[in-house]
Protein backbone atom coordinates (compact mmCIF):
# COMPACT_ATOMS: atom_id res chain seq x y z
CA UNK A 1 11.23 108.62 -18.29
CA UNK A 2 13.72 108.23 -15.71
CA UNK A 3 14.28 104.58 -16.76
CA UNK A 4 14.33 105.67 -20.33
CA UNK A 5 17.32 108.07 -19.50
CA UNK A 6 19.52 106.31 -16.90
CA UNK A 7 21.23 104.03 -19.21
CA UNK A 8 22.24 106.99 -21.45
CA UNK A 9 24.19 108.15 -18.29
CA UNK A 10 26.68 105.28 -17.84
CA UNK A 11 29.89 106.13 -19.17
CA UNK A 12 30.41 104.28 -22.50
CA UNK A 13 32.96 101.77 -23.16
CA UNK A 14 36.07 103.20 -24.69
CA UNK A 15 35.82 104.21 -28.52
CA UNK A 16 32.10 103.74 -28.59
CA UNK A 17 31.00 105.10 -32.01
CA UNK A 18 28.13 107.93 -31.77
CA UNK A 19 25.11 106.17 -33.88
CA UNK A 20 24.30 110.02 -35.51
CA UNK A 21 26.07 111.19 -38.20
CA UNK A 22 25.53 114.24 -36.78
CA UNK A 23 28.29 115.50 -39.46
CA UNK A 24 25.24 115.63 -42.07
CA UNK A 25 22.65 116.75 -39.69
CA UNK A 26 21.01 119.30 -41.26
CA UNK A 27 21.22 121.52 -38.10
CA UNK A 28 24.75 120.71 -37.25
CA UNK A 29 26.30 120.54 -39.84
CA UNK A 30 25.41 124.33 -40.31
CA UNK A 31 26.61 125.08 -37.40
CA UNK A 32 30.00 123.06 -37.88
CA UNK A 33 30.47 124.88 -41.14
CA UNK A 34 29.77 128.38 -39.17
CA UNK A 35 32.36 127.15 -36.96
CA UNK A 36 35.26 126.39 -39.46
CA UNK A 37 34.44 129.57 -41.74
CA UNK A 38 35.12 131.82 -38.07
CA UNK A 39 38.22 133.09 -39.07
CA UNK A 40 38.66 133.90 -35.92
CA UNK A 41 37.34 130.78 -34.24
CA UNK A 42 39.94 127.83 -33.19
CA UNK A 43 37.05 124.88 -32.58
CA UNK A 44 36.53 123.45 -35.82
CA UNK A 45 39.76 124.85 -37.89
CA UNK A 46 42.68 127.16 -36.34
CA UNK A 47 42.60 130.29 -37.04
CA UNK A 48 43.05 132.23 -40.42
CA UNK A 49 46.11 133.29 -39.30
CA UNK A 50 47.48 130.09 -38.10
CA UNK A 51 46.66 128.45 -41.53
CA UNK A 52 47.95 130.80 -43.56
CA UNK A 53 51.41 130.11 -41.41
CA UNK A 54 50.71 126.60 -41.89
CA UNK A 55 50.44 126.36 -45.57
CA UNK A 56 53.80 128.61 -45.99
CA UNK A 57 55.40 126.36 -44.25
CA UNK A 58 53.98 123.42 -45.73
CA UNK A 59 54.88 124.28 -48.96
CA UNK A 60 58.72 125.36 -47.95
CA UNK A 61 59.34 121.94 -46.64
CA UNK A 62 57.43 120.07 -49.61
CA UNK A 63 57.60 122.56 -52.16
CA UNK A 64 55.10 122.36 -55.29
CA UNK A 65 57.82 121.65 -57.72
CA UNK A 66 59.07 118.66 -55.83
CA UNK A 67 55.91 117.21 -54.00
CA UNK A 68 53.02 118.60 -56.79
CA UNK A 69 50.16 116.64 -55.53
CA UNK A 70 48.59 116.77 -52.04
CA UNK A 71 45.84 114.66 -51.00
CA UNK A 72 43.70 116.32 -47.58
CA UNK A 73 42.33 114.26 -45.61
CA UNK A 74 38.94 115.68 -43.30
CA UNK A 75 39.38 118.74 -45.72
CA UNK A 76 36.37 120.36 -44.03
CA UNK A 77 35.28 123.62 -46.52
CA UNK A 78 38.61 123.71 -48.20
CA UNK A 79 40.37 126.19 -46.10
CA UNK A 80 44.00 124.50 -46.51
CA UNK A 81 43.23 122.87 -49.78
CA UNK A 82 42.41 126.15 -51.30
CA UNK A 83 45.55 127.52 -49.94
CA UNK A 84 47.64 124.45 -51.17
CA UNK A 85 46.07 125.12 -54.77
CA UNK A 86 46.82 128.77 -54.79
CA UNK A 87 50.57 127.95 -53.95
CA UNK A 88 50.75 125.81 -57.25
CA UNK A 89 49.27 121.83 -56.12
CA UNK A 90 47.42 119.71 -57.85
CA UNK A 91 44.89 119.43 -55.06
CA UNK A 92 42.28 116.44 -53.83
CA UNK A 93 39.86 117.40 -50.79
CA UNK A 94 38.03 114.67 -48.98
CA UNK A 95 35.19 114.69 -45.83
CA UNK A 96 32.45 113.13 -44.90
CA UNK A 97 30.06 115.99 -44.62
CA UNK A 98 27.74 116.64 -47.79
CA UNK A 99 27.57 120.62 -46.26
CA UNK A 100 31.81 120.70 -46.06
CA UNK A 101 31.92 119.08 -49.57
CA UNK A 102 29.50 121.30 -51.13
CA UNK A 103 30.98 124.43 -49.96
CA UNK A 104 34.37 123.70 -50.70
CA UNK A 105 33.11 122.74 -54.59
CA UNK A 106 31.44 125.85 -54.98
CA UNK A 107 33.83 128.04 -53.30
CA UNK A 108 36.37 126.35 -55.48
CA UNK A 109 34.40 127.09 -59.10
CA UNK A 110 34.23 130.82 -57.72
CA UNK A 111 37.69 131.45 -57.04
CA UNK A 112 38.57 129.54 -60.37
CA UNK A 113 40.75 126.90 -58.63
CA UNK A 114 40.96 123.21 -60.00
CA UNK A 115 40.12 121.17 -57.16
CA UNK A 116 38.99 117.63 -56.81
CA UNK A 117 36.74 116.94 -53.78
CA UNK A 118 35.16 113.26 -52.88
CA UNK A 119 32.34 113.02 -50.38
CA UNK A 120 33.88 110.05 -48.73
CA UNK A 121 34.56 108.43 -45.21
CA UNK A 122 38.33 108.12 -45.37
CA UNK A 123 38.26 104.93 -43.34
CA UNK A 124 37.00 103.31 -46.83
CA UNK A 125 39.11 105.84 -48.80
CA UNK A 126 39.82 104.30 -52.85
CA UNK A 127 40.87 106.57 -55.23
CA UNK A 128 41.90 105.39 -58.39
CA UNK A 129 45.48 107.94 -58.00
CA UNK A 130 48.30 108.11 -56.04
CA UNK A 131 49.76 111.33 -54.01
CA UNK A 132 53.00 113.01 -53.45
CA UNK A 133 52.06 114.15 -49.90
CA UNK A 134 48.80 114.28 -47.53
CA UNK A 135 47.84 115.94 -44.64
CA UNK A 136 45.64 115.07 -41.65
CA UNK A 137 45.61 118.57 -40.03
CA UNK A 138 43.87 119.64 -36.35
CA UNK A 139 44.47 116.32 -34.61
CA UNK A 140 41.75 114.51 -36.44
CA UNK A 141 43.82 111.54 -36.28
CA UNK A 142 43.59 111.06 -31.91
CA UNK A 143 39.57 111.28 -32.37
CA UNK A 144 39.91 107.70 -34.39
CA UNK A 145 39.90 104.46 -32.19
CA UNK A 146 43.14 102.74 -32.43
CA UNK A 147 42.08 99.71 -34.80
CA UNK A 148 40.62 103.12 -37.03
CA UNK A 149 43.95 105.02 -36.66
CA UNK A 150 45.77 101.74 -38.00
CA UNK A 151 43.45 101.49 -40.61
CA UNK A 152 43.68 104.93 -42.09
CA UNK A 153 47.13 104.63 -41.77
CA UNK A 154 47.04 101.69 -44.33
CA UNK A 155 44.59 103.64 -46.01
CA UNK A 156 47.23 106.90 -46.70
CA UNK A 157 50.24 104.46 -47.02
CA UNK A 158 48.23 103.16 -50.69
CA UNK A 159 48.08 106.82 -51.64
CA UNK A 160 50.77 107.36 -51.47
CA UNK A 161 54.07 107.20 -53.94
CA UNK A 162 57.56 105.69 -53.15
CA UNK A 163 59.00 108.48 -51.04
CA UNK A 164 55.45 109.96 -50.74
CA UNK A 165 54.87 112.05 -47.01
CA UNK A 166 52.48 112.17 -45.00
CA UNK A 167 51.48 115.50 -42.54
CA UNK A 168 49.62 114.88 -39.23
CA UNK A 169 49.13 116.19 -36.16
CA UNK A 170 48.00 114.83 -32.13
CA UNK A 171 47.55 116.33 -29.16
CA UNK A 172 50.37 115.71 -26.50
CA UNK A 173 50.72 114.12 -23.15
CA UNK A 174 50.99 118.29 -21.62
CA UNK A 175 47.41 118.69 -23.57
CA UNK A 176 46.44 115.86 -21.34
CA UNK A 177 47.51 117.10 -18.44
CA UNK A 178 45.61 120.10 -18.94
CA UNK A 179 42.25 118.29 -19.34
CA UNK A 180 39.54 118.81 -16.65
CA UNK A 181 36.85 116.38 -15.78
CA UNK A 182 33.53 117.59 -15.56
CA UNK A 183 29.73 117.40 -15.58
CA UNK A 184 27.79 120.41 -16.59
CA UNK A 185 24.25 120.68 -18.38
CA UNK A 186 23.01 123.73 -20.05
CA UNK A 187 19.20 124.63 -20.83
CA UNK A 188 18.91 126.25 -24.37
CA UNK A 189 15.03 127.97 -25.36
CA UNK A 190 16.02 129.15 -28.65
CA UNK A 191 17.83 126.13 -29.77
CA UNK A 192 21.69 126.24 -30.32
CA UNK A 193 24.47 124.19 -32.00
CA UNK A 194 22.94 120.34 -31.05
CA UNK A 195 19.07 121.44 -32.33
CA UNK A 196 17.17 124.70 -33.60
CA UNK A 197 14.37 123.95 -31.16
CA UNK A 198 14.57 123.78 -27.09
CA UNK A 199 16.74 121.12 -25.40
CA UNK A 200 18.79 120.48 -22.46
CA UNK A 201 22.05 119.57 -22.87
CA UNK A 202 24.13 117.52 -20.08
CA UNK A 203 27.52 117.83 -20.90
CA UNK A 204 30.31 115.49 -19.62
CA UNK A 205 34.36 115.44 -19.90
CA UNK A 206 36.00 112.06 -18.22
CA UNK A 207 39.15 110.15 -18.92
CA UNK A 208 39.82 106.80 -19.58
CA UNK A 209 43.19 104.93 -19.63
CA UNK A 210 45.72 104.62 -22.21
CA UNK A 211 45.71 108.54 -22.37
CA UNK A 212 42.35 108.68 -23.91
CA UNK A 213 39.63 111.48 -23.04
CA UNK A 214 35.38 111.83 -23.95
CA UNK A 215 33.36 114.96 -24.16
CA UNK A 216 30.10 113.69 -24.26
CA UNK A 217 27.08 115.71 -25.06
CA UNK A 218 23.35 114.22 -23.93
CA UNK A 219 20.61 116.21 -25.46
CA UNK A 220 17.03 115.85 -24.28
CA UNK A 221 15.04 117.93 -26.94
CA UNK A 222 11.21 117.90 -27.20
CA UNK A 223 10.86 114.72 -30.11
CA UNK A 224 14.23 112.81 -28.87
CA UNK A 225 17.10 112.10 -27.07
CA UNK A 226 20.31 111.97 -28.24
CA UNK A 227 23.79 110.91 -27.45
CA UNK A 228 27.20 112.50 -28.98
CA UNK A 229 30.67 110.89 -27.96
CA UNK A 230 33.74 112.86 -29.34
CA UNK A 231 36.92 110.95 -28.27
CA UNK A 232 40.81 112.62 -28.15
CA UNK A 233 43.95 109.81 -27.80
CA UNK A 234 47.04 111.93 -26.53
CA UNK A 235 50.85 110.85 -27.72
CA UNK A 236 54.18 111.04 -26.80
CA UNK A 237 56.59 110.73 -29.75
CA UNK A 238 57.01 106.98 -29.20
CA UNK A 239 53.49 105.96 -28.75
CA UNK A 240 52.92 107.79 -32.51
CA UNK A 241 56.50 106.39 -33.67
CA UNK A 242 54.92 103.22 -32.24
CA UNK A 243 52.23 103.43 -35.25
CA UNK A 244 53.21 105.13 -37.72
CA UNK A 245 56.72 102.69 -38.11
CA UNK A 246 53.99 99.29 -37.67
CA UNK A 247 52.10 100.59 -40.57
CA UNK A 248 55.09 100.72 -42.94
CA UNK A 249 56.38 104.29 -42.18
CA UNK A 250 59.67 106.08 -41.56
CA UNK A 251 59.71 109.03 -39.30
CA UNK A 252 61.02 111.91 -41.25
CA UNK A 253 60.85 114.85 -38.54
CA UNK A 254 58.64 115.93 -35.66
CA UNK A 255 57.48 119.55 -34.73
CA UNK A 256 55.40 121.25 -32.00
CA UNK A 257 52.60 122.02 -34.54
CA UNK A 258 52.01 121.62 -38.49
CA UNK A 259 53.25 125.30 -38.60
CA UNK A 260 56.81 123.59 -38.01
CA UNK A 261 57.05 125.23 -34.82
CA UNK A 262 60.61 123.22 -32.78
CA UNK A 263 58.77 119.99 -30.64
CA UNK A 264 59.22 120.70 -26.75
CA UNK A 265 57.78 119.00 -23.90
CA UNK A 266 55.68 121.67 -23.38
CA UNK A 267 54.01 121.60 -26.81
CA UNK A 268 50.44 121.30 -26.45
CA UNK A 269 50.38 119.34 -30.00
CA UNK A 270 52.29 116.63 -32.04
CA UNK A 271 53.27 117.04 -35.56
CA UNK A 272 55.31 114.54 -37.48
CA UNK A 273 56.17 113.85 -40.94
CA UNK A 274 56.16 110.73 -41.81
CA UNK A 275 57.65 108.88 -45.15
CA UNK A 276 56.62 105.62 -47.46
């Protein structure tokens, strides 16, 4: 056993991929759709309240009548594209979890609204339209790997129209700061959010250079082991200038949030607009 687990201990090398799609785990994905429908909750999406903010804003700065179609990227159960529709978009929802998508579809025929949702891993991303304006919202883009950043990047630049924008958000070098390394491990009887049955979870947090962090999750359950790696790159404004101008872009604005909070040094998050 013990030679069977030590090798899951070393720390990975940077941007190692996690070999689960643990996004379509049955279990997990449960949980992760739990998670984002929390209005209340700010792990998986912000808070209701914060989103609602967002979306105003959103649509003040690109309003419907200008910008009419939005393309979100990572659109999770449709809690901004819902919003974007109700404010008068011609809305297109993408993910990569079956549970997400399904939701979102449903929730959308319910409430009557005429969204378009694709079950599809935006790093392949080819729809046959183009876009007025996407989003990338909750610092989705800093969990990529840098060749996968510069590849979506390419990826939303196609999507887009002449004079198309483009929404994101990162977390900043004072997030960083914040960040405490750790090693913890938790024993769960009844199951939890990695597995319904009993496991033990050992739980690491570590840095790496180049302003890049890992939560890692090991969890020993009854039938198997397995091993989760969720990655965060950190910015200043010129290391996400730095991309966003080499993939064809022009910086439009930057804020301290995608609420259009004013940027300060303090921010804990990045937002920028950026332009084709």
């Amino acid at each position: 056993m013990l030679t069977e687990l030590t090798p899951l201990f070393k720390k990975p090398p940077l941007y190692t991929k996690t070999e689960i799609p643990f996004w379509d785990d049955e279990h997990i994905s449960l949980q992760m759709l739990n998670a984002h429908l929390n209005p209340n909750y700010d792990g998986a999406s912000r808070k209701l309240e914060f989103i609602e903010k967002s979306v105003d804003w959103i649509s003040k700065i690109l309003p419907s009548e200008h910008y009419p179609s939005v393309l979100d990227i990572g659109c999770g159960p449709g809690l901004y594209t819902e919003r974007y529709a109700k404010k008068g978009y011609r809305v297109v929802g993408v993910d990569f979890s079956h549970r997400s998508i399904n939701y979102a579809q449903m929730s959308a025929k319910r409430k009557g609204l005429p969204i378009d949702y694709f079950y599809q891993d935006y790093l392949k991303l080819s729809l046959d339209k183009k876009f007025d304006f996407a989003t990338m919202i909750y610092c989705d883009f800093g969990a990529l790997s840098t060749n996968d950043r510069k590849q979506l990047l390419k990826i939303i630049y196609q999507h887009l129209k002449p004079g198309g924008r483009f929404l994101l958000d990162v977390f900043s070098l004072t997030q960083l700061e914040n960040f405490q390394e750790s090693q913890t491990w938790e024993v769960c009887p009844d199951g939890g959010f990695w597995c319904p049955e009993n496991y033990i979870a050992l739980n690491r947090a570590c840095k790496y250079p180049d302003n890049v962090t890992l939560r890692q999750t090991l969890v020993i359950a009854k039938k198997k082991v397995s091993n989760y790696y969720l990655w965060d790159t950190y910015f200043s404004k010129k290391a996400l200038e730095d991309e966003a101008v080499g993939s064809g872009f022009k910086i439009c604005e930057y804020f301290g949030d995608v609420s259009g909070s004013t940027y300060s040094e303090h921010s804990s998050t990045l937002a920028v607009l950026l332009k084709k």
